[in-house]
N, C-alpha and C. Protein backbone atom coordinates (compact mmCIF):
# COMPACT_ATOMS: atom_id res chain seq x y z
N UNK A 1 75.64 141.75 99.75
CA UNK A 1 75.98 143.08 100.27
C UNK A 1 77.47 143.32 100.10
N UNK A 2 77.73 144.36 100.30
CA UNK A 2 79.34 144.81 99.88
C UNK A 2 79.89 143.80 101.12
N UNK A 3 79.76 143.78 102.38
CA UNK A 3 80.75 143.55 103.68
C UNK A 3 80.42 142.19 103.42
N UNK A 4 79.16 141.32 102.51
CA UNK A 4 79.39 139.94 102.29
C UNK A 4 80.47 139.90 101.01
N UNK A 5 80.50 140.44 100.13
CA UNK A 5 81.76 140.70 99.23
C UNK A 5 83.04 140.70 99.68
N UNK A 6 82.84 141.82 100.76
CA UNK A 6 84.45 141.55 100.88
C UNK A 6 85.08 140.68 102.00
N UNK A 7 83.80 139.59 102.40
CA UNK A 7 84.07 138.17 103.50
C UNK A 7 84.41 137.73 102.23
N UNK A 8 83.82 137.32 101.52
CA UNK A 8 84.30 136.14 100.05
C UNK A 8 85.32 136.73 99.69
N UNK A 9 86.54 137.63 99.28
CA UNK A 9 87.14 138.04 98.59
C UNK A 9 87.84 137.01 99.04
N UNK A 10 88.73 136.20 98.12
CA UNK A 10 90.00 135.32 98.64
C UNK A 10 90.86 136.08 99.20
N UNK A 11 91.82 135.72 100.01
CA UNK A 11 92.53 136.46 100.68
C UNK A 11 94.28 135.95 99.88
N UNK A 12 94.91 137.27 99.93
CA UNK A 12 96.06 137.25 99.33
C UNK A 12 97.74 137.22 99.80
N UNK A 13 98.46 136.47 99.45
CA UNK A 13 99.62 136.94 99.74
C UNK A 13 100.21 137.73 98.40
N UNK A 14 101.31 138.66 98.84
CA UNK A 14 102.10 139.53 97.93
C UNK A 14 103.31 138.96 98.45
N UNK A 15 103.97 138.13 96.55
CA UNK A 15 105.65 137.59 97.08
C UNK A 15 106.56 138.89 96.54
N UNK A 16 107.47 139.70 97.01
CA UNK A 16 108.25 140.47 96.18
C UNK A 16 109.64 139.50 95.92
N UNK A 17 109.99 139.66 94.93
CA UNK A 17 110.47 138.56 94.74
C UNK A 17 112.34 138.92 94.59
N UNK A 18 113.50 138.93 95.36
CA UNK A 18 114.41 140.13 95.67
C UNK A 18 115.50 139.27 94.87
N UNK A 19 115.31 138.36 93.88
CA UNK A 19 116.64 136.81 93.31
C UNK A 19 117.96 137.63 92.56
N UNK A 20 117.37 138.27 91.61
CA UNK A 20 118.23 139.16 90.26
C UNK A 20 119.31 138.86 90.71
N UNK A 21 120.21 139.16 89.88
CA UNK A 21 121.75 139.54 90.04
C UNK A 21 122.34 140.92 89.86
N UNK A 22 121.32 141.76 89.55
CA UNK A 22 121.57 143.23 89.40
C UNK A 22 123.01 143.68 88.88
N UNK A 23 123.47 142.43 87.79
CA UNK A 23 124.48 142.33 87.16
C UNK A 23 124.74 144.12 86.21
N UNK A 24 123.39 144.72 85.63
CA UNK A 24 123.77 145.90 85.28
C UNK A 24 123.69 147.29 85.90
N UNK A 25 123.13 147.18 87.38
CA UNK A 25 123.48 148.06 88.10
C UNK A 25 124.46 148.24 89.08
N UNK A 26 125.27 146.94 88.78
CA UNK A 26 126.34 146.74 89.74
C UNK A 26 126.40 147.29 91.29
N UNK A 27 125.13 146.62 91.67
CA UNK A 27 125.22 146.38 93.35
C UNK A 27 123.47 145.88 93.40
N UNK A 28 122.99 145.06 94.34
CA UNK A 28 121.96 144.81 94.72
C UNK A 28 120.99 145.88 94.51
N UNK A 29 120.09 145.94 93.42
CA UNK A 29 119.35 146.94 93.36
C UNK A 29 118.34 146.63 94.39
N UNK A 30 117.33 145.54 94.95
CA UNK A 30 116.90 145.73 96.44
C UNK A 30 117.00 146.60 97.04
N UNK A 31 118.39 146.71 97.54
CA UNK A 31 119.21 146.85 98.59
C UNK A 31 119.47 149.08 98.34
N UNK A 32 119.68 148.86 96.92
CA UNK A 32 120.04 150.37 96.94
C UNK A 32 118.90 151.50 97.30
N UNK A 33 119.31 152.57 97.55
CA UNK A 33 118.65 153.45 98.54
C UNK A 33 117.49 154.29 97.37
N UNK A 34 116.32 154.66 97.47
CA UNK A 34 115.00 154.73 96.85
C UNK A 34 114.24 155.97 97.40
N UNK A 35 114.71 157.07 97.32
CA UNK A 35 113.94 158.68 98.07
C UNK A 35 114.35 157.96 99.60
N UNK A 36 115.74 157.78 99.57
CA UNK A 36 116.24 157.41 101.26
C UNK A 36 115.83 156.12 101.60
N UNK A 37 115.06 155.23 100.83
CA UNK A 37 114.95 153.84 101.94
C UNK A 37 115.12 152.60 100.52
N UNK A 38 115.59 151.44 100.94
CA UNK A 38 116.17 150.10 100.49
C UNK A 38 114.65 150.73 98.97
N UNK A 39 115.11 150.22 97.96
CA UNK A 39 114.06 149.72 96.74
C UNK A 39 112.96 149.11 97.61
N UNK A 40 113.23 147.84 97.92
CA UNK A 40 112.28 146.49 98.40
C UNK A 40 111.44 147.15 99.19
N UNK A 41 111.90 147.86 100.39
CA UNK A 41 110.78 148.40 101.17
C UNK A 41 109.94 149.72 100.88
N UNK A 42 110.17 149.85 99.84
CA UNK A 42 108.79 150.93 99.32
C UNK A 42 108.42 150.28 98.40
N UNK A 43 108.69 149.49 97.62
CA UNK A 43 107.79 148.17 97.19
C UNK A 43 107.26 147.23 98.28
N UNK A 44 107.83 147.08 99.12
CA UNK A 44 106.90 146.07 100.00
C UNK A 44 105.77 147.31 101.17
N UNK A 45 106.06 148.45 101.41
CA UNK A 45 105.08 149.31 102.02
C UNK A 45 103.88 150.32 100.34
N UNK A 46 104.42 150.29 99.31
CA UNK A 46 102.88 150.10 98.41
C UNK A 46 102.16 148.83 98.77
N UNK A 47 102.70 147.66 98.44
CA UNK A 47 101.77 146.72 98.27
C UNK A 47 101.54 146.46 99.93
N UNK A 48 101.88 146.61 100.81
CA UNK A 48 101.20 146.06 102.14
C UNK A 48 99.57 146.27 102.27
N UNK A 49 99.45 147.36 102.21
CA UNK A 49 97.66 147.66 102.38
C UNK A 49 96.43 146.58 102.10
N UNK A 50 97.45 146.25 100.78
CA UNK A 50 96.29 144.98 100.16
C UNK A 50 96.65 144.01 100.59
N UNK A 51 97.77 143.77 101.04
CA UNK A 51 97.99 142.09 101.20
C UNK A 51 97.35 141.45 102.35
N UNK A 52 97.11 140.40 102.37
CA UNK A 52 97.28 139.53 103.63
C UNK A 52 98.82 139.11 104.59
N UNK A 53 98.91 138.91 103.59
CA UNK A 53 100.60 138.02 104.07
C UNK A 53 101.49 138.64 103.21
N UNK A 54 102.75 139.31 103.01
CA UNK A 54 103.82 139.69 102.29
C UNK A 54 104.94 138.65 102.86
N UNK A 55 105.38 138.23 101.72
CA UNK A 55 106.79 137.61 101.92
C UNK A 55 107.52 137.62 100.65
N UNK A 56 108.99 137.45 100.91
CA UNK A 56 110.16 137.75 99.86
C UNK A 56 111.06 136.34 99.56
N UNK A 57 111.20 136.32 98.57
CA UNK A 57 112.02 135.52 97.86
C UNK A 57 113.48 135.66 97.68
N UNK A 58 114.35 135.52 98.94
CA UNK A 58 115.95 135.27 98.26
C UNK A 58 116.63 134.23 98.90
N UNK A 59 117.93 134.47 98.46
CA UNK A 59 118.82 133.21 98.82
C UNK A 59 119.81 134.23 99.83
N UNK A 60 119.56 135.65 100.15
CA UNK A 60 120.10 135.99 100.77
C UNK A 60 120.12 136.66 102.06
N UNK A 61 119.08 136.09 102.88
CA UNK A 61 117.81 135.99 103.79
C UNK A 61 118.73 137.33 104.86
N UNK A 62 119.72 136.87 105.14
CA UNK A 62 120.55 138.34 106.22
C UNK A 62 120.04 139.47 105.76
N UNK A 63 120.66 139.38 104.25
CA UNK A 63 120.77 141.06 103.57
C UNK A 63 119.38 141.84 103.59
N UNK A 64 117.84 141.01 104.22
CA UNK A 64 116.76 141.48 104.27
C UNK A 64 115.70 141.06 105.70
N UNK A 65 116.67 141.03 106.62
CA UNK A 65 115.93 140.38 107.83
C UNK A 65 114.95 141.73 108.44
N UNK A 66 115.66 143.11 107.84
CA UNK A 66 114.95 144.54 108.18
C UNK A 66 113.82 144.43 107.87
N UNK A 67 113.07 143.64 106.84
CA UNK A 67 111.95 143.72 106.26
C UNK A 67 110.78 143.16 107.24
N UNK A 68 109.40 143.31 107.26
CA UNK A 68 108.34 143.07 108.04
C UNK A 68 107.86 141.99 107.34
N UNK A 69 108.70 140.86 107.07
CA UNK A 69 108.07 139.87 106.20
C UNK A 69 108.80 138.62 106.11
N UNK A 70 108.29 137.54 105.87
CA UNK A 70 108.81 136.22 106.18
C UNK A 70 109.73 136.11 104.82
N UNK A 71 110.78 135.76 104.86
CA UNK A 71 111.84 135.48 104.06
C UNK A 71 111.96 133.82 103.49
N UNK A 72 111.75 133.29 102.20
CA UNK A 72 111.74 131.82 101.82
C UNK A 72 112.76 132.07 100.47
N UNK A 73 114.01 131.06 100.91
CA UNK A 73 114.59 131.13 99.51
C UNK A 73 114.64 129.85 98.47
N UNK A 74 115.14 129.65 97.43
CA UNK A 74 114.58 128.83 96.29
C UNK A 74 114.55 127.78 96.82
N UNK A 75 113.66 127.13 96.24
CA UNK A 75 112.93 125.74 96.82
C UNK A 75 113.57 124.71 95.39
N UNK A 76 113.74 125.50 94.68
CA UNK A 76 114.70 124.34 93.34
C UNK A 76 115.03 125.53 92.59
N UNK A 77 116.59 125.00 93.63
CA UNK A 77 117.45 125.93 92.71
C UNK A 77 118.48 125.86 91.89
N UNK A 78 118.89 126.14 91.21
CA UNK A 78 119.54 126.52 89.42
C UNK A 78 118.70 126.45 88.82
N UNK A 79 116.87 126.73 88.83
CA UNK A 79 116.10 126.50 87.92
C UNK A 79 115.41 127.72 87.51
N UNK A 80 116.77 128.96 87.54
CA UNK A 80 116.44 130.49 87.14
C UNK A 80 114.76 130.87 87.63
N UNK A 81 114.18 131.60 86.41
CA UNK A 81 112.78 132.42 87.10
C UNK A 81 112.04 131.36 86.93
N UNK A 82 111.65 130.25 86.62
CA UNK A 82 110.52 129.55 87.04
C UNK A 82 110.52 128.92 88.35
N UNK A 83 111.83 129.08 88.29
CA UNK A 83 111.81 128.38 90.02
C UNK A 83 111.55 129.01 91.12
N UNK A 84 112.36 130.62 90.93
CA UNK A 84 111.56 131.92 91.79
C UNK A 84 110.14 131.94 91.52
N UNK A 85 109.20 131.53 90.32
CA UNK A 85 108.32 131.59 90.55
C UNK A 85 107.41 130.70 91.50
N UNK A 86 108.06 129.74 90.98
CA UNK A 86 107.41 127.75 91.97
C UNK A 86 107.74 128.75 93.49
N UNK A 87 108.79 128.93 94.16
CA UNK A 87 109.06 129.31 95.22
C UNK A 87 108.01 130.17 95.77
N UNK A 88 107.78 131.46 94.95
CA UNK A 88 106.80 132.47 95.07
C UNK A 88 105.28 131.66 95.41
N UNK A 89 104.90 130.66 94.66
CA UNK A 89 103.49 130.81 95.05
C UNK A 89 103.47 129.18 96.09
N UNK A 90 104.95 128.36 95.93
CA UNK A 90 104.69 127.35 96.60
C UNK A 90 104.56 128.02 98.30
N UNK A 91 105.58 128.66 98.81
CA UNK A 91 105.59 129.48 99.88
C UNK A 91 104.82 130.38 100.27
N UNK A 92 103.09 130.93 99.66
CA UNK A 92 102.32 131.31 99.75
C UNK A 92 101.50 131.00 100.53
N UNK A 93 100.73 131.23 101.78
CA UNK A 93 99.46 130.71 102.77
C UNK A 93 98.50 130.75 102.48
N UNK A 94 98.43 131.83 100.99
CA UNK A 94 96.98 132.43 100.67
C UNK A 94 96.55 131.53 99.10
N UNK A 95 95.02 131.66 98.87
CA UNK A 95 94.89 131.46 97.68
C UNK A 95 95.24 131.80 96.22
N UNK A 96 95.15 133.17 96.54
CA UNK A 96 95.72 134.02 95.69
C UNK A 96 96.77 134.76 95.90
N UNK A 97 98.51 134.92 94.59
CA UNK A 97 99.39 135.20 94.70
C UNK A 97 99.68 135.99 93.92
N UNK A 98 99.76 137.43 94.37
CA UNK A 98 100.57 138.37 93.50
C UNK A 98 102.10 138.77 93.93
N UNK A 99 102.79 137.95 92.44
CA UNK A 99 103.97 137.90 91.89
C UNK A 99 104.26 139.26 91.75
N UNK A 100 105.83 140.10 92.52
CA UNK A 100 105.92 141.35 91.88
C UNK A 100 108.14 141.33 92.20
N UNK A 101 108.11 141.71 91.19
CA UNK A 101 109.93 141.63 91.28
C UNK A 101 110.23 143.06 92.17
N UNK A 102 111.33 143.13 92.71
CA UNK A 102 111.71 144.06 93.38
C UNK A 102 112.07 145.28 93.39
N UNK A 103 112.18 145.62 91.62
CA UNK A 103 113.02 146.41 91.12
C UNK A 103 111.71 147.49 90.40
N UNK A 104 111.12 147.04 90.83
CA UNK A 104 109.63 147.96 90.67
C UNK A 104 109.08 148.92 91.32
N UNK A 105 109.69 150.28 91.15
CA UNK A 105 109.16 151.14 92.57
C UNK A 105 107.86 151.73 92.27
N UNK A 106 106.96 151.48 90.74
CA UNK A 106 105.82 151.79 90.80
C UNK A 106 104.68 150.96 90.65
N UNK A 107 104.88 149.61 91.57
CA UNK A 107 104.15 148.42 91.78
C UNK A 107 103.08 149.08 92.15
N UNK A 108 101.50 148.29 91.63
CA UNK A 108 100.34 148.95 91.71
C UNK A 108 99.91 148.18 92.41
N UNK A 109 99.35 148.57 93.15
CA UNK A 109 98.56 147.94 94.29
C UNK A 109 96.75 148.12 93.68
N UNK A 110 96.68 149.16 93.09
CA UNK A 110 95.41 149.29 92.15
C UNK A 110 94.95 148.39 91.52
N UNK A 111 95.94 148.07 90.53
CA UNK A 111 95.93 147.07 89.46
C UNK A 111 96.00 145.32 90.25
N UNK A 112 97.04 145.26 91.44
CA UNK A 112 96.34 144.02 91.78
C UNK A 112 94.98 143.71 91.96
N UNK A 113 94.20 144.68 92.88
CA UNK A 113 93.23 144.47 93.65
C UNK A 113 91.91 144.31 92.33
N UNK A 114 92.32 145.22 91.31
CA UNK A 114 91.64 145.16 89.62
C UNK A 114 91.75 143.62 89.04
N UNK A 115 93.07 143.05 89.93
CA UNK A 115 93.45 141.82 88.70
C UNK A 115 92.18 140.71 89.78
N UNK A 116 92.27 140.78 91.22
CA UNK A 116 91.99 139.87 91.97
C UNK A 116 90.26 140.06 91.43
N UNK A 117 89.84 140.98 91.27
CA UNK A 117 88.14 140.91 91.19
C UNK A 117 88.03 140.45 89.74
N UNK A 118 88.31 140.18 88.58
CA UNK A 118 88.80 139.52 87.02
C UNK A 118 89.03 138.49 87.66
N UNK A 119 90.30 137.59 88.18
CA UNK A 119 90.21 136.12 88.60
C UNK A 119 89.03 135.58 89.23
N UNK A 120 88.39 136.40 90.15
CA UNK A 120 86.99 136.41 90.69
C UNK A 120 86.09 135.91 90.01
N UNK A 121 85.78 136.96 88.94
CA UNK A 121 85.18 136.52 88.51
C UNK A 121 84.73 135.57 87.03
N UNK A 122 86.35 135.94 87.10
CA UNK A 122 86.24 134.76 85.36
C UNK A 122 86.51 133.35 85.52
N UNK A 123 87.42 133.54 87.36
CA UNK A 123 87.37 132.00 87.11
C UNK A 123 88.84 131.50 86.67
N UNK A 124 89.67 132.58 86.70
CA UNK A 124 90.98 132.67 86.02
C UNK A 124 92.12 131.86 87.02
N UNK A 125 93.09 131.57 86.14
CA UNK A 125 94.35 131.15 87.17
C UNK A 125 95.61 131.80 87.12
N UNK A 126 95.28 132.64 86.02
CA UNK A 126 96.62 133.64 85.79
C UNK A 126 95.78 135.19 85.33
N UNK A 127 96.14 136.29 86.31
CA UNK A 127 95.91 137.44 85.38
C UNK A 127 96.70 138.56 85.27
N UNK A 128 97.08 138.88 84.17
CA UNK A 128 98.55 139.03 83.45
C UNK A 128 98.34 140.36 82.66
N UNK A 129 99.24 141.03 82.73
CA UNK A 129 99.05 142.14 81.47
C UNK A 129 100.26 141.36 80.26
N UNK A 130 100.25 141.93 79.05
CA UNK A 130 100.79 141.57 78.12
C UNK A 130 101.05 142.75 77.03
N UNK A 131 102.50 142.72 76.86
CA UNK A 131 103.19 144.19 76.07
C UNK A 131 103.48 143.24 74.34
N UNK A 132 104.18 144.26 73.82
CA UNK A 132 104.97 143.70 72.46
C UNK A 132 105.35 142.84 72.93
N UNK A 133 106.47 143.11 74.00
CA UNK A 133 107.56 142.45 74.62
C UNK A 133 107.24 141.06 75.18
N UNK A 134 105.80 140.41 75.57
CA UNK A 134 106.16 139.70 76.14
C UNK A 134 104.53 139.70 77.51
N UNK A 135 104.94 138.40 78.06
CA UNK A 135 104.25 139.02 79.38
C UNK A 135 104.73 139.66 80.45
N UNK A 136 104.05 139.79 81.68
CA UNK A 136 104.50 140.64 82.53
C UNK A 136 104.62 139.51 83.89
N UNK A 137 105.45 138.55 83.71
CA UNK A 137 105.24 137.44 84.92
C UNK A 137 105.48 137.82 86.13
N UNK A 138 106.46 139.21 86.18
CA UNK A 138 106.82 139.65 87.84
C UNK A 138 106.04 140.88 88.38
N UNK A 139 104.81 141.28 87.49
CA UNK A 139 103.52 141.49 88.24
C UNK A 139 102.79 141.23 88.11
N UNK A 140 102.46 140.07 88.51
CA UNK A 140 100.80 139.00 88.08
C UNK A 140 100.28 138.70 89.04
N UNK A 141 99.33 138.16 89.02
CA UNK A 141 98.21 137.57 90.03
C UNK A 141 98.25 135.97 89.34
N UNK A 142 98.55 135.29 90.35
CA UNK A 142 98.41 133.69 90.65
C UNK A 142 97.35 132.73 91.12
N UNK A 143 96.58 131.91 90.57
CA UNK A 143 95.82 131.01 92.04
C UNK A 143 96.54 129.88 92.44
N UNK A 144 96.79 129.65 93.42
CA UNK A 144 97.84 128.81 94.01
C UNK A 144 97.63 127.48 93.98
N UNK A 145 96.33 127.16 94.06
CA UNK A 145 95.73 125.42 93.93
C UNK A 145 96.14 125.30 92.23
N UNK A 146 95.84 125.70 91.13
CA UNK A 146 96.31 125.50 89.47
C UNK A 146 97.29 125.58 89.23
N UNK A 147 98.28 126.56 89.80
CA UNK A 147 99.53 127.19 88.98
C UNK A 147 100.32 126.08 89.94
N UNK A 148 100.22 126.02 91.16
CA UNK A 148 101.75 125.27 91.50
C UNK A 148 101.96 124.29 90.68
N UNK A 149 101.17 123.05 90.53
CA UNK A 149 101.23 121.53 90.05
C UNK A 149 101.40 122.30 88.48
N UNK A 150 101.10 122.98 87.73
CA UNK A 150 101.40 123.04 86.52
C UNK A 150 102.90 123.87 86.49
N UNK A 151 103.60 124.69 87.44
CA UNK A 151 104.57 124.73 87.02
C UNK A 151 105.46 123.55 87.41
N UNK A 152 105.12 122.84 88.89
CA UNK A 152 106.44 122.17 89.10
C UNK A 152 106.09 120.84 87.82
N UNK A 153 105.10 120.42 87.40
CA UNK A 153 105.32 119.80 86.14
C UNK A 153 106.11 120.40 84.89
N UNK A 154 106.32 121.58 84.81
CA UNK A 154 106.86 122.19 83.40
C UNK A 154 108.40 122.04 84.03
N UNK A 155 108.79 122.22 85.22
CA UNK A 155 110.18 122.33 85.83
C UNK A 155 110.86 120.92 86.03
N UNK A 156 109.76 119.68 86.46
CA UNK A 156 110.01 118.89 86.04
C UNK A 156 109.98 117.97 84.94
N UNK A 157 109.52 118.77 83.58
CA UNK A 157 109.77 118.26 82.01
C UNK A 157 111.09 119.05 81.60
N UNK A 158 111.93 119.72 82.69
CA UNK A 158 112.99 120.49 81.61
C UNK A 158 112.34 121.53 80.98
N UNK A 159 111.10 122.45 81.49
CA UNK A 159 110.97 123.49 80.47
C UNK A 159 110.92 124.40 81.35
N UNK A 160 112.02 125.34 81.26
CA UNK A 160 112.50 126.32 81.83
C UNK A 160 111.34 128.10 81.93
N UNK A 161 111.06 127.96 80.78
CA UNK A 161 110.68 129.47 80.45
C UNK A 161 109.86 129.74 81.15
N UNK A 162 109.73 130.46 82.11
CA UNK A 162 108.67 131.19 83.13
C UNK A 162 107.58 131.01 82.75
N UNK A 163 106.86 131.28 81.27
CA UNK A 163 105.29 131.01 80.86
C UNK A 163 105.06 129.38 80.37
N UNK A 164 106.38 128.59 80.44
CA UNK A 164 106.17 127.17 79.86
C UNK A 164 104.97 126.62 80.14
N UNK A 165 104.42 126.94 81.09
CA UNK A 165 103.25 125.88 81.82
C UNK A 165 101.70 126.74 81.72
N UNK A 166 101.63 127.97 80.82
CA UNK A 166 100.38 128.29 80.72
C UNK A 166 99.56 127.73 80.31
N UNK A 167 99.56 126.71 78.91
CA UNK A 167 98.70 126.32 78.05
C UNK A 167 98.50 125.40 79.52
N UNK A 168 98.92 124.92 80.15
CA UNK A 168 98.27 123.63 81.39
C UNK A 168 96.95 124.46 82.25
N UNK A 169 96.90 126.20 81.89
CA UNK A 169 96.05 126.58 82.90
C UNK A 169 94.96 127.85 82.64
N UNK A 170 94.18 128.44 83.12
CA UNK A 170 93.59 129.89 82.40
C UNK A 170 93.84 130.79 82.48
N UNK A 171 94.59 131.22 81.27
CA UNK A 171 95.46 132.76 81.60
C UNK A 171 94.40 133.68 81.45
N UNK A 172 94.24 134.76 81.60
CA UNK A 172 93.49 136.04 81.51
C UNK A 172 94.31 137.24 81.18
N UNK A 173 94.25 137.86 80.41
CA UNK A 173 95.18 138.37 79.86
C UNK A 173 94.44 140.21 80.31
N UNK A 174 95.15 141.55 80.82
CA UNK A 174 94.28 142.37 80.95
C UNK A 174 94.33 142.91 79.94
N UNK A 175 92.85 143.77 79.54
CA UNK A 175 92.96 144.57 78.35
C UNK A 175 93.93 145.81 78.35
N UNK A 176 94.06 146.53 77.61
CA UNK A 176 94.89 148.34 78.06
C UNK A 176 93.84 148.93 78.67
N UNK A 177 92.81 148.74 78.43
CA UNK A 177 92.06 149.77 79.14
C UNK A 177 91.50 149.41 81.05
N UNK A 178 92.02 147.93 81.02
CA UNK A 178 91.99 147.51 82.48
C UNK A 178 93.02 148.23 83.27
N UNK A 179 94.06 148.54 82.44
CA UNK A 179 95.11 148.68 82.62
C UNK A 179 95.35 149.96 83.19
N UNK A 180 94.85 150.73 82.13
CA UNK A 180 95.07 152.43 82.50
C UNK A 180 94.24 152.77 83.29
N UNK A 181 92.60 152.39 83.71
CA UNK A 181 91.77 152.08 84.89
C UNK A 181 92.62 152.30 86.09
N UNK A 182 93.57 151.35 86.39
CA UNK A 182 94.26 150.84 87.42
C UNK A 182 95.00 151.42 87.60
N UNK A 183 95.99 151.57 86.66
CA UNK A 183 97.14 152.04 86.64
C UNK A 183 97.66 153.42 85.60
N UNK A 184 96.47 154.77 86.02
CA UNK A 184 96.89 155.57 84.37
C UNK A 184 98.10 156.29 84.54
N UNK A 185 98.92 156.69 85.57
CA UNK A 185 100.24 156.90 84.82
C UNK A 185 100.91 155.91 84.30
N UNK A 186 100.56 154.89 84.00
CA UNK A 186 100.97 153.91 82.92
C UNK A 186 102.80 153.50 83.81
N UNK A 187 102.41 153.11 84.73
CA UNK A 187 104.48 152.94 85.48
C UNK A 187 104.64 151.72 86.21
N UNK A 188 103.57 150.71 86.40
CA UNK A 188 103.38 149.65 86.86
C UNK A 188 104.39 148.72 86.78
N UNK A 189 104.81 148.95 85.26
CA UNK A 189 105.80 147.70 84.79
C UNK A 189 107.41 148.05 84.22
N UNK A 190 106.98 149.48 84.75
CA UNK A 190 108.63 150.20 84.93
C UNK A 190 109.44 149.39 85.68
N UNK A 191 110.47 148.10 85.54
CA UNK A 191 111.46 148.24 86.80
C UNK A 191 112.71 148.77 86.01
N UNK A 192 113.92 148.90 86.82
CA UNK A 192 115.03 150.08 87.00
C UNK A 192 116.12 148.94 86.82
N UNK A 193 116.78 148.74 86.27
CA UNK A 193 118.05 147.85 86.21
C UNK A 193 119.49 148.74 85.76
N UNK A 194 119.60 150.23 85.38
CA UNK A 194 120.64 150.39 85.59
C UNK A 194 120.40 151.75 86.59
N UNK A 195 122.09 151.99 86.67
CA UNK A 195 121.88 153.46 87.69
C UNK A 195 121.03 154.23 87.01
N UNK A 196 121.07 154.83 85.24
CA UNK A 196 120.46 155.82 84.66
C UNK A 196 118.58 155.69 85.09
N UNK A 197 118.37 154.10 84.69
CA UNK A 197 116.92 154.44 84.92
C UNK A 197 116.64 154.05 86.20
N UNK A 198 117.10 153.96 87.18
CA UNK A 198 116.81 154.15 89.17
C UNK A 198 117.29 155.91 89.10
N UNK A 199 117.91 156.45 88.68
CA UNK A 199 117.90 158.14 88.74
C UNK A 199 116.81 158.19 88.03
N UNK A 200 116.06 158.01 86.77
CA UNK A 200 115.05 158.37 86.50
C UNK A 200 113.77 158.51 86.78
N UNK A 201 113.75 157.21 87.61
CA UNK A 201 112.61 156.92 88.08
C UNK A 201 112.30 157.14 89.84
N UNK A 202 113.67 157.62 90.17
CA UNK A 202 113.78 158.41 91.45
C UNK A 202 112.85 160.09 90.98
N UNK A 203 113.66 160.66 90.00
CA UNK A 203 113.90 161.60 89.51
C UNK A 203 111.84 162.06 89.41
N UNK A 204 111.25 160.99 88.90
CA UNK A 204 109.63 160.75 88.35
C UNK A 204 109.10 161.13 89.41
N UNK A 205 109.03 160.00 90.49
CA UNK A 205 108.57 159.68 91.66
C UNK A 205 108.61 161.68 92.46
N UNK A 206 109.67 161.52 92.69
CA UNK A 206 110.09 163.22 93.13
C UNK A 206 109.21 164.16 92.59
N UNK A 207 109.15 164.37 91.00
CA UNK A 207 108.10 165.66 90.70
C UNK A 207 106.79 165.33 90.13
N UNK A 208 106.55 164.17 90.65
CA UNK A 208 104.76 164.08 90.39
C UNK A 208 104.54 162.86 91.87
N UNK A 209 103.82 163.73 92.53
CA UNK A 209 103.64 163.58 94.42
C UNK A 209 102.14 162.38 93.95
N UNK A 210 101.90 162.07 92.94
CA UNK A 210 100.27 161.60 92.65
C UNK A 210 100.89 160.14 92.76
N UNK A 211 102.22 159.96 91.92
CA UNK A 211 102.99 158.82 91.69
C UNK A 211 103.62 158.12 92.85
N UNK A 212 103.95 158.68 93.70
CA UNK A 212 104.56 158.15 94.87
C UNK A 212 103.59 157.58 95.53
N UNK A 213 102.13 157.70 95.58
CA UNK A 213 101.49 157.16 96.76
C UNK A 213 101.20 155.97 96.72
């Protein structure tokens, strides 16, 4: 039955993950102000609905005590984004971990809840969208029993690169059309790193009211 469905659904934490150096927007993009409130917290009030547990990732635990969420900072650190990642899902309560960076004000909460029923049911340990560019590691879905031990093994071989440790596990990769399903104004994996594109994507948000919710 559906209400036995959604007893089985694993239950989730959402890490936003606040580390960057916001070296090209020159000031804590977190921190900067988003249709009047911090970035982080309209990324962390999209994704609340779905989560179980929300918690944030920094080393600068003051600058975000405002937040409704447990604060854990790097657990091995100088070891750049794989280590924000180890942190992200080691500091997790839940089975399942959706990874989302901070600088994302059109984090889908759609598209997680799309990614969590695919891990469901494929059985997956990573489910990931994938561009030209690359993957999308700071909005993914995690399972926390596979991925930890295979990254802190890649962190402890010296291999740095955020995806080093996939071949150790089952990625799932989403199609485009999972994608636009979930997510069809296509803005999921927009984040904002200078002033021009945080005005732009202020600017978005403002004249299409469908996008903000």
């Amino acid at each position: 039955s559906y209400s036995l469905f959604l007893y089985n659904t694993p239950m989730l934490t959402v890490c936003i993950q606040a580390g960057g150096a916001s070296s090209r927007m020159g000031e804590d993009k977190a921190l900067k102000p988003f249709l009047g409130r911090p970035l982080i917290q309209r990324v962390v009030e999209r994704l609340q609905p779905i989560a179980d547990e929300i918690i944030v990732t920094t080393n600068q635990p003051d600058d975000f005590s405002f937040l409704d969420a447990r604060l854990f900072p790097d657990l091995k650190p100088g070891r750049g984004a794989l280590g924000g990642l180890y942190t992200a899902i080691a500091s997790a309560a839940h089975p399942f971990v959706a990874v989302i960076a901070c600088d994302m004000p059109f984090a889908s909460p759609t598209l997680i809840q799309a990614s969590i029923r695919i891990m469901d049911d494929k059985n997956a340990d990573v489910v990931i969208a994938k561009s030209e560019e690359g993957y999308e590691p700071l909005h993914a879905l995690y399972r926390r029993e596979t991925c930890l031990p295979a990254i802190e093994a890649s962190i402890n071989a010296d291999q740095w690169k955020v995806i080093a440790w996939f071949p150790q596990v089952k990625v799932r990769v989403l199609t485009s059309e999972e994608i636009k399903s979930a997510d069809p104004a296509g803005l999921a994996f927009w984040n904002v790193n200078t002033p021009e594109e945080f005005a732009n994507a202020e600017n978005r948000a403002n004249n299409n009211p469908d996008v903000v919710k």
